[in-house]
Protein backbone atom coordinates (compact mmCIF):
# COMPACT_ATOMS: atom_id res chain seq x y z
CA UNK A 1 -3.25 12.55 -29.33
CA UNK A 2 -2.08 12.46 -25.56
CA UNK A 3 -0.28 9.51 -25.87
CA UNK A 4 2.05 10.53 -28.79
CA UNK A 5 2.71 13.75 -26.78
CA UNK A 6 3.11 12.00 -23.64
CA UNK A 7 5.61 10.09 -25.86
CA UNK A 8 7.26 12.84 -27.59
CA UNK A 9 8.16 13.71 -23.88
CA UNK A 10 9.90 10.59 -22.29
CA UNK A 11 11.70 10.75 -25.91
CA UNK A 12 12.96 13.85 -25.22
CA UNK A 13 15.11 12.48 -21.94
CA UNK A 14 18.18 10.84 -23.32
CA UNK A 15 18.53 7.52 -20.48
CA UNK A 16 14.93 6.67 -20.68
CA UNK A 17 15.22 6.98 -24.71
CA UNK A 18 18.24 4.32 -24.15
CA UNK A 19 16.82 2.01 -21.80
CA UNK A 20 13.85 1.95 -23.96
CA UNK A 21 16.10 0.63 -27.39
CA UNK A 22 17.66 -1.72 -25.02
CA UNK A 23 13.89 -3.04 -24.27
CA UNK A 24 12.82 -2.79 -27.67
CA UNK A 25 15.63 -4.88 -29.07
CA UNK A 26 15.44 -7.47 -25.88
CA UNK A 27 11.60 -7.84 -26.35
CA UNK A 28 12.02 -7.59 -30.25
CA UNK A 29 14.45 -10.70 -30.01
CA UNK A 30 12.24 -12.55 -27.33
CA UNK A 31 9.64 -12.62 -30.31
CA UNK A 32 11.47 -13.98 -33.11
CA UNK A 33 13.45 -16.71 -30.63
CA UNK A 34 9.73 -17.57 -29.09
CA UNK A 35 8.08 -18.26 -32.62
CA UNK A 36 11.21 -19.68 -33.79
CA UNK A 37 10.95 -22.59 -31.29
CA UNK A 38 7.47 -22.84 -31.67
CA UNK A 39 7.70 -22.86 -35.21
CA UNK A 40 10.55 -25.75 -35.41
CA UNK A 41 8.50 -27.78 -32.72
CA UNK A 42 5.38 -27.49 -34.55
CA UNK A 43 5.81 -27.25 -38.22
CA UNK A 44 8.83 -28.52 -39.06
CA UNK A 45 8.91 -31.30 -41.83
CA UNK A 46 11.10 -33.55 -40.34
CA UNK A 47 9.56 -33.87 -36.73
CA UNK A 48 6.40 -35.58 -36.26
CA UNK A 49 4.75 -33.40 -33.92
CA UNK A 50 2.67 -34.40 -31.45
CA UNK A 51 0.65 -32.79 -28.71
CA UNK A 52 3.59 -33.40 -25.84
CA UNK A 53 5.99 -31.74 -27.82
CA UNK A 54 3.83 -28.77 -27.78
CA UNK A 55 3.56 -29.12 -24.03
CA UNK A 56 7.28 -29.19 -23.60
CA UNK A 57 7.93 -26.63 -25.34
CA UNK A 58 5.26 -24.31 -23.58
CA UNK A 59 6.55 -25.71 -20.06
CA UNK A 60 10.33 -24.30 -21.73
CA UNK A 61 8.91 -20.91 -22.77
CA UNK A 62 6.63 -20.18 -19.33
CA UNK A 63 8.12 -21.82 -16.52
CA UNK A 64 11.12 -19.75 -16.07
CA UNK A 65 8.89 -16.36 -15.44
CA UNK A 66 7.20 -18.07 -12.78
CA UNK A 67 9.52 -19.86 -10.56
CA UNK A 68 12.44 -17.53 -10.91
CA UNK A 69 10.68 -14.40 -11.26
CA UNK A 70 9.91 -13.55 -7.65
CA UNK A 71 13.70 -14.40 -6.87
CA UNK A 72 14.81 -12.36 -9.87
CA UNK A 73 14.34 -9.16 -7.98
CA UNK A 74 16.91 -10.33 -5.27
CA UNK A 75 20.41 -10.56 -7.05
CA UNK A 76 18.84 -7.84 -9.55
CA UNK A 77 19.30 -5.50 -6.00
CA UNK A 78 22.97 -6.90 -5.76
CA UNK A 79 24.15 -6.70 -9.18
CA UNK A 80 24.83 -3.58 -11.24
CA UNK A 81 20.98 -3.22 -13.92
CA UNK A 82 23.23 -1.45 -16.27
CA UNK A 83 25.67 -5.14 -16.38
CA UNK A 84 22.33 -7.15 -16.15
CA UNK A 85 21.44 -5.47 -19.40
CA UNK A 86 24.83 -5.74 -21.25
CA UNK A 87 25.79 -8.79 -20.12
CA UNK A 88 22.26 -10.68 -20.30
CA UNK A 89 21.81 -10.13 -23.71
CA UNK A 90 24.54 -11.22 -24.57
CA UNK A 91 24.75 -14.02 -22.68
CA UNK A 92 21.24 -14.60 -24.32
CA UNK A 93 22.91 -14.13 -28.14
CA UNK A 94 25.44 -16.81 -27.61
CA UNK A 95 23.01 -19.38 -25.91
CA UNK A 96 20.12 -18.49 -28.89
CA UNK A 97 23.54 -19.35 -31.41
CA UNK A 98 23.71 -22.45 -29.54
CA UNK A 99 20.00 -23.58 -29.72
CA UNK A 100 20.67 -22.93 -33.77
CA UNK A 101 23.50 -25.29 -33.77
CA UNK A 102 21.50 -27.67 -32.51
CA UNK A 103 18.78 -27.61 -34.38
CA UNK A 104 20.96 -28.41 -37.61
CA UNK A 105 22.35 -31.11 -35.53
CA UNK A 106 19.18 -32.89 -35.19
CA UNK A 107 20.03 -33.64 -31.47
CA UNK A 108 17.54 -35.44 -29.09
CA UNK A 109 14.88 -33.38 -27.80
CA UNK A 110 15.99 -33.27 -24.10
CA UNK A 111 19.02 -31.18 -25.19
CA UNK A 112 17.27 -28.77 -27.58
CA UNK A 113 14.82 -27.79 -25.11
CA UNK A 114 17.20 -27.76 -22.47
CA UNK A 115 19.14 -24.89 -24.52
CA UNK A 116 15.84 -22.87 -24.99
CA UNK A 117 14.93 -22.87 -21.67
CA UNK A 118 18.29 -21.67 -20.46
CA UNK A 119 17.59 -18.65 -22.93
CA UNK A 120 14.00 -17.70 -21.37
CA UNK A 121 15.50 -18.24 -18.05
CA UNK A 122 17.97 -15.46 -18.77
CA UNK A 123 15.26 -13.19 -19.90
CA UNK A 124 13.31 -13.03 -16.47
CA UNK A 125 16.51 -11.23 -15.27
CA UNK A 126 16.73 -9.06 -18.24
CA UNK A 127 13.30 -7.95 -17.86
CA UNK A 128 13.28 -7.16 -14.77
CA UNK A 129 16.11 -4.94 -14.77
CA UNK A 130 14.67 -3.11 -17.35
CA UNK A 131 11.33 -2.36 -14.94
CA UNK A 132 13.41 -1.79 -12.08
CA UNK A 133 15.38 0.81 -14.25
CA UNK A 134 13.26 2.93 -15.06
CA UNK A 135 12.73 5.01 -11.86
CA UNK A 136 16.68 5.79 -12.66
CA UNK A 137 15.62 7.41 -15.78
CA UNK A 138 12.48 8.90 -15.31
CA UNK A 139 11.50 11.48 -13.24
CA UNK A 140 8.83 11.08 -10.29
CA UNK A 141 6.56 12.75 -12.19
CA UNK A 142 6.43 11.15 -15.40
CA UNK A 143 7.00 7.77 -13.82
CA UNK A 144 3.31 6.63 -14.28
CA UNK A 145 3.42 7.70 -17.77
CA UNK A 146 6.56 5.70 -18.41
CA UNK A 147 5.22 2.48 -16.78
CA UNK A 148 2.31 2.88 -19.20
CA UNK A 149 4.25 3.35 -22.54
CA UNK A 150 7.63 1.41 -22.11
CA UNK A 151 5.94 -1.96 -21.39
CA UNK A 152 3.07 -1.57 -24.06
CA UNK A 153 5.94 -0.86 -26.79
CA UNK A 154 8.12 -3.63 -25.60
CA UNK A 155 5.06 -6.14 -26.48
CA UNK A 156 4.15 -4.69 -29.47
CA UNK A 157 8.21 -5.14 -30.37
CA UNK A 158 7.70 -9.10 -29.56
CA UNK A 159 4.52 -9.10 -31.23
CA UNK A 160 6.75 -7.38 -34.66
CA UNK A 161 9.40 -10.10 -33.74
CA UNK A 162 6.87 -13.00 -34.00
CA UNK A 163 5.84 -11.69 -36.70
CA UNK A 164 9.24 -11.05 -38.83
CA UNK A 165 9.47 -14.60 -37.84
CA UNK A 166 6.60 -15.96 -39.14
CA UNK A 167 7.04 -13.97 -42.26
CA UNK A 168 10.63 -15.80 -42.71
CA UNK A 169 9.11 -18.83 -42.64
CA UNK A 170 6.61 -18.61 -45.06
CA UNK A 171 9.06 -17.00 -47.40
CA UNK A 172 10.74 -19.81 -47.87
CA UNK A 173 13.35 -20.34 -44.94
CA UNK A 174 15.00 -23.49 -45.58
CA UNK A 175 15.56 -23.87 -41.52
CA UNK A 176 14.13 -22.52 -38.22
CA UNK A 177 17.94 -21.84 -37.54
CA UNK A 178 18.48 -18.84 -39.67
CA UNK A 179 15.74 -17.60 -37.50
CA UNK A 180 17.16 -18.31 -34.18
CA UNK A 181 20.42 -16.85 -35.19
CA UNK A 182 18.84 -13.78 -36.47
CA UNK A 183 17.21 -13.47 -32.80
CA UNK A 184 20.65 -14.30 -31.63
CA UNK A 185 21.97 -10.84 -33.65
CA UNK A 186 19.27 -9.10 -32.13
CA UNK A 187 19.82 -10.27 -28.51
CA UNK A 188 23.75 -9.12 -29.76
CA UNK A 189 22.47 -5.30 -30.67
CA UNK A 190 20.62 -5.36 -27.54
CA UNK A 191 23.64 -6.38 -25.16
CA UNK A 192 25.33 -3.43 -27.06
CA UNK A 193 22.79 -0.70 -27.08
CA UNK A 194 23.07 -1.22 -23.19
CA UNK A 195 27.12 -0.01 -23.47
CA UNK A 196 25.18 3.52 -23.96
CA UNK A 197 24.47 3.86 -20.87
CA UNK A 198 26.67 4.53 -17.63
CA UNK A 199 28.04 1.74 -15.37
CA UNK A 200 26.41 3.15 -12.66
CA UNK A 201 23.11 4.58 -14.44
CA UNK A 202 20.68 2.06 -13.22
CA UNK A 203 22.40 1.37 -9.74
CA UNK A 204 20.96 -0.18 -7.12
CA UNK A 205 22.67 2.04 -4.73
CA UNK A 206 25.56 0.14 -2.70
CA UNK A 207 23.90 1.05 0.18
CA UNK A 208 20.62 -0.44 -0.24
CA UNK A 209 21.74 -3.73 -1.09
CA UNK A 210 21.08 -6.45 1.22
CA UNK A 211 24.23 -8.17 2.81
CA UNK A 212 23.93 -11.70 2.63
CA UNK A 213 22.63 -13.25 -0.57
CA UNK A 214 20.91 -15.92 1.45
CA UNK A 215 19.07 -13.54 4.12
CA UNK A 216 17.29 -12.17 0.97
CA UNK A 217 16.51 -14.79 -0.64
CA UNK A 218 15.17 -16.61 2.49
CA UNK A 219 13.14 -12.91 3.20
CA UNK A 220 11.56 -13.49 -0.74
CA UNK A 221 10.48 -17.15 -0.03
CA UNK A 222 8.94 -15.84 3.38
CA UNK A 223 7.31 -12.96 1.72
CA UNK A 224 5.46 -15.36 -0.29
CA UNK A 225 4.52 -17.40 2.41
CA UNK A 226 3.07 -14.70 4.01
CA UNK A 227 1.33 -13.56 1.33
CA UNK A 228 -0.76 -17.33 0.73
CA UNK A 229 -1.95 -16.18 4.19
CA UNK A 230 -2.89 -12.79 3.77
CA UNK A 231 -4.59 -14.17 0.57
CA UNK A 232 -6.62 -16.89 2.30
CA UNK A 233 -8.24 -14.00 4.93
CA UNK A 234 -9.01 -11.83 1.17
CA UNK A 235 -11.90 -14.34 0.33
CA UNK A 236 -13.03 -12.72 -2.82
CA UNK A 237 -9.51 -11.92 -4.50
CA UNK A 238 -8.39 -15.62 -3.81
CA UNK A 239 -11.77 -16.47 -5.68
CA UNK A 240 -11.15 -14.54 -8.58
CA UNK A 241 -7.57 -15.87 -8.65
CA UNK A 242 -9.00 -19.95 -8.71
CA UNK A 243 -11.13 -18.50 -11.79
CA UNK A 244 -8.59 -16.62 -13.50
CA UNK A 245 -6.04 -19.89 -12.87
CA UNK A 246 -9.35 -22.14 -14.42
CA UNK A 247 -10.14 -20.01 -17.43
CA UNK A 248 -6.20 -19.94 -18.45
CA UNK A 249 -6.10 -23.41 -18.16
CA UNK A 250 -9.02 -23.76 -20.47
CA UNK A 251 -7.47 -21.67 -22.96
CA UNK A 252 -4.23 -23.35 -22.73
CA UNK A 253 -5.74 -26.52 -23.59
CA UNK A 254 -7.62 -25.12 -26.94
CA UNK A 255 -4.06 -23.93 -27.76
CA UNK A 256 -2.48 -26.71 -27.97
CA UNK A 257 -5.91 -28.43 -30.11
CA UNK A 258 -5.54 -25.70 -32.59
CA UNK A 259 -2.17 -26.21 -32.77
CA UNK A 260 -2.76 -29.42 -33.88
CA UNK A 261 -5.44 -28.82 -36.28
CA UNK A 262 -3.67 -26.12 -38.06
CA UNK A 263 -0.50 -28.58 -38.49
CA UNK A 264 -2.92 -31.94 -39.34
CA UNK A 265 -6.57 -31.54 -39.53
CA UNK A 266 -6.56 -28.34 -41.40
CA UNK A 267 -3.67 -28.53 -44.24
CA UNK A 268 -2.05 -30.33 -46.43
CA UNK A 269 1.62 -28.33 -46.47
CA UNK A 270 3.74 -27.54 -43.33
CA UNK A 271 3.52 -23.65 -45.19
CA UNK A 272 -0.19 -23.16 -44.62
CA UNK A 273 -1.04 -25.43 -41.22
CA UNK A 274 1.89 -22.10 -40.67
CA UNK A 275 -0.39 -19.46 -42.22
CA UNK A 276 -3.52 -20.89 -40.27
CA UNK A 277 -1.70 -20.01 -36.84
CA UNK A 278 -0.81 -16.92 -37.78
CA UNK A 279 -4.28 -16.06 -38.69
CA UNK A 280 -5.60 -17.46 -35.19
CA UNK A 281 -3.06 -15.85 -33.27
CA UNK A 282 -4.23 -12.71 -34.79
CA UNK A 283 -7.75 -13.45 -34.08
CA UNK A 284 -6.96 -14.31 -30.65
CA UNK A 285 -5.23 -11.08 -30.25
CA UNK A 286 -7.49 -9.13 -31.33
CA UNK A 287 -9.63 -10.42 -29.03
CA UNK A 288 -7.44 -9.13 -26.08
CA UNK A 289 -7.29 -6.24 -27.84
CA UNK A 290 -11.32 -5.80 -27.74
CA UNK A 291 -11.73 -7.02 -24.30
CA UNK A 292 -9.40 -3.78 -23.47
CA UNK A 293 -12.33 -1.79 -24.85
CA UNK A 294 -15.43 -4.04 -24.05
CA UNK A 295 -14.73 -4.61 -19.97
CA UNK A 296 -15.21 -0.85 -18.86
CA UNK A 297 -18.41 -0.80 -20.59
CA UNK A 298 -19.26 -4.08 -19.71
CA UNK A 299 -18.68 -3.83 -15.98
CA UNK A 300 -20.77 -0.36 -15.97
CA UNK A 301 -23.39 -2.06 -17.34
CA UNK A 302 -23.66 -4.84 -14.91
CA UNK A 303 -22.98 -2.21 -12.26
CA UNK A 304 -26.68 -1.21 -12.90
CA UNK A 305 -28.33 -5.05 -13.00
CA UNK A 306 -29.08 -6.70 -9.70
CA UNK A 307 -27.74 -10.13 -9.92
CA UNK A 308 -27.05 -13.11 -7.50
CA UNK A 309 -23.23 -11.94 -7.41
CA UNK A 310 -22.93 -8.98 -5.45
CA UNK A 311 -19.27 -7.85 -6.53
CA UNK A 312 -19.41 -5.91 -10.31
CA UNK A 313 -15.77 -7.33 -10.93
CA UNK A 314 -16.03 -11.16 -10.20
CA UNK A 315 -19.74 -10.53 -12.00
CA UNK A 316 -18.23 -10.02 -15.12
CA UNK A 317 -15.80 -13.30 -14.46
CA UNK A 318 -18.86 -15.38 -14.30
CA UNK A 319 -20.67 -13.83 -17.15
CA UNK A 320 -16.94 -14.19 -19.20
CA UNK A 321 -17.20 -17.99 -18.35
CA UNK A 322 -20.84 -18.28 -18.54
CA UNK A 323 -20.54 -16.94 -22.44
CA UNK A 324 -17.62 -19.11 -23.04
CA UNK A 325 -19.11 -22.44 -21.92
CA UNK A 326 -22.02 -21.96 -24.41
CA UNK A 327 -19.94 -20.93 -27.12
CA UNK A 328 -17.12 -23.25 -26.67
CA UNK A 329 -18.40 -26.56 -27.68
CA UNK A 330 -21.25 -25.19 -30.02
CA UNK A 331 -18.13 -23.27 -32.21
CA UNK A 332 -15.51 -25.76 -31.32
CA UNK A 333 -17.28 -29.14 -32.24
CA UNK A 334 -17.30 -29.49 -35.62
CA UNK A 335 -13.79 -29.07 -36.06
CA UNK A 336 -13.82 -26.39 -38.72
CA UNK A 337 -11.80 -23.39 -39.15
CA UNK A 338 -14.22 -20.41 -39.70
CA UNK A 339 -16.23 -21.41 -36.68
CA UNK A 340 -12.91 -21.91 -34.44
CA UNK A 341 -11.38 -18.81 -35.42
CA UNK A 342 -14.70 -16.92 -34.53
CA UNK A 343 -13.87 -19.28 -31.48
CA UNK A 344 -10.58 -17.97 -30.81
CA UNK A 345 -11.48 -14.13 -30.93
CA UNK A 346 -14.24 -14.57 -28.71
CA UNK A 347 -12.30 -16.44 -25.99
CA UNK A 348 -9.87 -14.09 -26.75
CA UNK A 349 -11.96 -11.63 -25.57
CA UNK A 350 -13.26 -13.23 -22.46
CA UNK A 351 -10.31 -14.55 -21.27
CA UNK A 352 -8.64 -11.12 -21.15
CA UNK A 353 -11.66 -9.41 -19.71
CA UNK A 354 -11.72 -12.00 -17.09
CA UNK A 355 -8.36 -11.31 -15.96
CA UNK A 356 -8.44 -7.58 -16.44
CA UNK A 357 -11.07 -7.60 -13.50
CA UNK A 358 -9.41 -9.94 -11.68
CA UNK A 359 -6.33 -7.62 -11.29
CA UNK A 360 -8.86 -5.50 -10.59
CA UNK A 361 -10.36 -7.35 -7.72
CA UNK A 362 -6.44 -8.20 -6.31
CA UNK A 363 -5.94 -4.21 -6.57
CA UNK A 364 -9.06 -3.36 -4.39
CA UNK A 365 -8.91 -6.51 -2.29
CA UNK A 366 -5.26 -6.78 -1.21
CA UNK A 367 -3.55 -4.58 1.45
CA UNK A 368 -1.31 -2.52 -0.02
CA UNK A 369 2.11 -4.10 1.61
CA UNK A 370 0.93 -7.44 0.34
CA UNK A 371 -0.03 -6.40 -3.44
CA UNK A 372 3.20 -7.21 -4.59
CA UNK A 373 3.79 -10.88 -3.82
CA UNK A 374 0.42 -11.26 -4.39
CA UNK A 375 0.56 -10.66 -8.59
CA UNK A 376 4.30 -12.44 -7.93
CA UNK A 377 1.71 -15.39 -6.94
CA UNK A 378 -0.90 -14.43 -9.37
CA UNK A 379 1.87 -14.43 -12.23
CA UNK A 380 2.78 -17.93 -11.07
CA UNK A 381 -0.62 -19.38 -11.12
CA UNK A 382 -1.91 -17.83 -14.66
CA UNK A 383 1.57 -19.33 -16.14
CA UNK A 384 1.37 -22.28 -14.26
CA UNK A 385 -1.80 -23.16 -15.54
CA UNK A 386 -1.32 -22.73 -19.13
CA UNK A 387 1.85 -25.12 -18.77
CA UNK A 388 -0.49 -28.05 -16.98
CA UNK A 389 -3.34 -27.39 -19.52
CA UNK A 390 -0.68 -28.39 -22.24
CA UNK A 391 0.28 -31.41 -20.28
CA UNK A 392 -3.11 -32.66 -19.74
CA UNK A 393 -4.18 -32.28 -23.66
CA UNK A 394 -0.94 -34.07 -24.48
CA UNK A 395 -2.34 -36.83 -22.58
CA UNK A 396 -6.02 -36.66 -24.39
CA UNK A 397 -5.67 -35.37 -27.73
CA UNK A 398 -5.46 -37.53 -30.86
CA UNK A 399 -2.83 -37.01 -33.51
CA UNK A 400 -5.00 -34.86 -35.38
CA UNK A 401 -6.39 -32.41 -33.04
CA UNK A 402 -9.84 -33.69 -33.14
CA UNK A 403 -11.02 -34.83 -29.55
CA UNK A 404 -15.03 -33.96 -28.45
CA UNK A 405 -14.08 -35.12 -24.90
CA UNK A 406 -11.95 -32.35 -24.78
CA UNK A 407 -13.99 -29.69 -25.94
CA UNK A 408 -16.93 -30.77 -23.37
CA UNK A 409 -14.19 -30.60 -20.44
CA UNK A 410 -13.45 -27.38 -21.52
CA UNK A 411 -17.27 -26.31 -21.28
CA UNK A 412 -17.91 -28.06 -18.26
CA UNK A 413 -14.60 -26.38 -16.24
CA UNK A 414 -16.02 -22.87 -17.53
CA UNK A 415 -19.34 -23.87 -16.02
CA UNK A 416 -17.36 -24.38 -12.75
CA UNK A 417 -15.92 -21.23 -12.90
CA UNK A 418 -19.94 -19.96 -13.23
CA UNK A 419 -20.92 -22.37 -10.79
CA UNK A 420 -18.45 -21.26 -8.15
CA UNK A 421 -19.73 -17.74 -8.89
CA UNK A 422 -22.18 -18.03 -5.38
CA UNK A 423 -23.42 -15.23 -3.58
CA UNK A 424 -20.96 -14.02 -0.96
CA UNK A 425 -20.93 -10.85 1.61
CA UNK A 426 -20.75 -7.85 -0.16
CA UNK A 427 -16.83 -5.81 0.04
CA UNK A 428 -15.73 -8.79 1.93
CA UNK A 429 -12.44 -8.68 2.74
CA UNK A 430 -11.79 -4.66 0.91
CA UNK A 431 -9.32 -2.60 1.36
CA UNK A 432 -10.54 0.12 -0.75
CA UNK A 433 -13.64 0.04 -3.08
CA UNK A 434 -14.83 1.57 -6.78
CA UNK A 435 -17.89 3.35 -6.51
CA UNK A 436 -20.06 1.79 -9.45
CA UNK A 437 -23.13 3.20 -10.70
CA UNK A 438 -26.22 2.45 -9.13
């Protein structure tokens, strides 16, 4: 296959074969820390969980990406990557040991989650350094390949982690700090693997570095700036950006609902309410993992059909929505878990489709110099939205789970997204365009 020799290449170059264990570890220890809080918020048999508990705790675990992240980049150009590295994770280990301490302490909430979200603040920083790395590692001409193959195993390393700690739980683990501490180890082995590589491996160069901390700061938050108003003359990508932002927000609010089925309305024991999110996690993700395969085809399809939306991309955002506001509430409604797991795959699948044209859309749509505070923006908004989503079903779900008002939203805000899906000028606003079929 041409991605295991593609592979068997990068492998072959020592530095990119060490930054990638240091990203492996990092992103192996983000997913056993992640489902360890989620699992101790959740399903623990002391707390009575509710619904803004769940929000909290997603506000903890998303937040940091998007307000630090585009400021990240800025002391990551002052600082040495290779110290980022080293020191992050282990500044990461002995914060994560912390958070474990306080869960056996049985401290007030405030405090708990004001220990996790120093820990996923820390990680914007670490992985960023590792993307910024790489071109120190990699050749020019393998650089592509290695932007394609690094990330994709780092998630599949978080996805491993959330799953080692799922699997500790329903073993039998008497507390969701053994957990955290073993993600604390990890973060430990990943702080050390960095001591592999030089001090001066990753740079940035002295030279490049921007003076004055505050200069490039203030240049970041004026970037930004600039880039709302690039975005506002780029009619279509903002468009398909509002949509994105509505159909995460939909799907962050059935999160949090399932959540509280699997822990209430669904079982009896903390131990399978635990096995029932594992199963529609999966489902979920294998959903993402269709829409990979489905959209091409999809979007060649439509390519061919005349239809009151003239763009193929933001097409197949209104037909994503259009599917899932019919199959939400008929699915969704009667509460029961084989119909909400077929749920969950299927919105799954047209959530991720939706946003894989989107970026689409922002990649043809957006000058070039603007792209990148653009998905800096973008990144913000999809996060952003999933964080609110949690706040407002804290506010309208029952103990249980079970709320029909909720669930018709839901359906009505994807038949928004359709709604808002109105004929517009045709390349409005391109910058460069995909030839489709006719």
């Amino acid at each position: 296959m041409a991605v295991v020799r593609d592979l068997r290449v990068l492998l072959g170059l020592r530095d990119f074969r060490r930054l990638l264990a240091v990203r492996l570890l990092s992103q192996l220890a983000d997913g056993v820390y992640q489902v360890a809080l989620a699992t101790y918020v959740v399903f623990s048999p002391e707390r009575q969980t509710t619904p803004a508990a769940i929000a909290s705790a997603m506000a903890v675990l998303l937040l940091p990406y998007s307000l630090i992240g585009p400021f990240a980049g800025v002391l990551l150009d002052r600082w040495r990557r290779r110290q980022v590295l080293l020191y992050g994770n282990l500044l990461r280990a002995v914060l994560a040991s912390g958070t474990a301490l306080l869960i056996v302490a049985e401290v007030p909430d405030w405090l708990f989650y004001g220990s996790a979200l120093s820990v996923t603040a820390v990680n914007r920083f670490v992985l960023a350094g590792l993307s910024a790395a790489l071109p120190r590692v990699v050749d020019r001409d393998r650089l592509v390949m290695a932007n394609s193959l690094s990330p994709t195993a780092g998630t599949l390393a978080a996805t491993a982690g959330g799953g080692l700690a799922f699997a500790l739980r329903l073993a039998g683990s008497d507390s969701d700090a053994v957990t955290v501490l073993l993600g604390a180890g990890i973060y430990l082995c990943a702080g050390l693997a960095a001591l592999r590589m030089g001090r001066e491996l990753l740079g940035p160069d002295p030279e490049l570095v921007q003076p004055r901390l505050r200069a490039a700061l203030a240049s970041t938050a004026e970037g930004l700036a600039q880039g709302l108003i690039h975005l506002r003359e780029r009619h279509l990508a903002a468009r398909a950006l509002a949509a994105m932002s509505l159909m995460r927000f939909c799907y962050g609010a059935l999160t949090v609902m399932v959540l509280m089925l699997c822990r209430y309305a669904w079982s009896e024991t903390e131990s399978e309410g635990l096995a029932l999110l594992g199963l529609a996690v999966a489902v979920s993700g294998a959903g993402f993992f269709a829409a990979a395969v489905v959209t091409p085809w999809a979007i060649d399809r439509l390519g061919k059909v005349s239809w009151l939306v003239p763009d193929v991309q933001l097409r197949w955002i209104v037909t994503c929505s259009a599917a899932s506001a019919v199959l939400e509430p008929g699915l969704g409604l009667p509460f029961e878990p084989a119909p909400i797991l077929v749920a969950a795959f299927l919105l799954g699948l047209a959530t991720q489709g939706a946003k894989i044209a989107t970026d689409t859309i922002v990649q043809e749509f957006v000058d070039d110099a603007y792209r990148g505070r653009i998905f800096s923006l973008y990144d913000m908004l999809f996060n952003v939205a999933f964080v609110a989503a949690a706040g407002v079903a804290a506010l309208m779900l029952p103990p249980d789970g079970r709320s029909a008002t909720l669930i018709v939203l839901i359906a009505l805000l994807y038949a928004a997204v359709v709604a808002a899906g109105k004929p517009i000028r045709p390349n409005e606003g391109a910058v460069f365009h995909v030839k489709h079929s006719p």
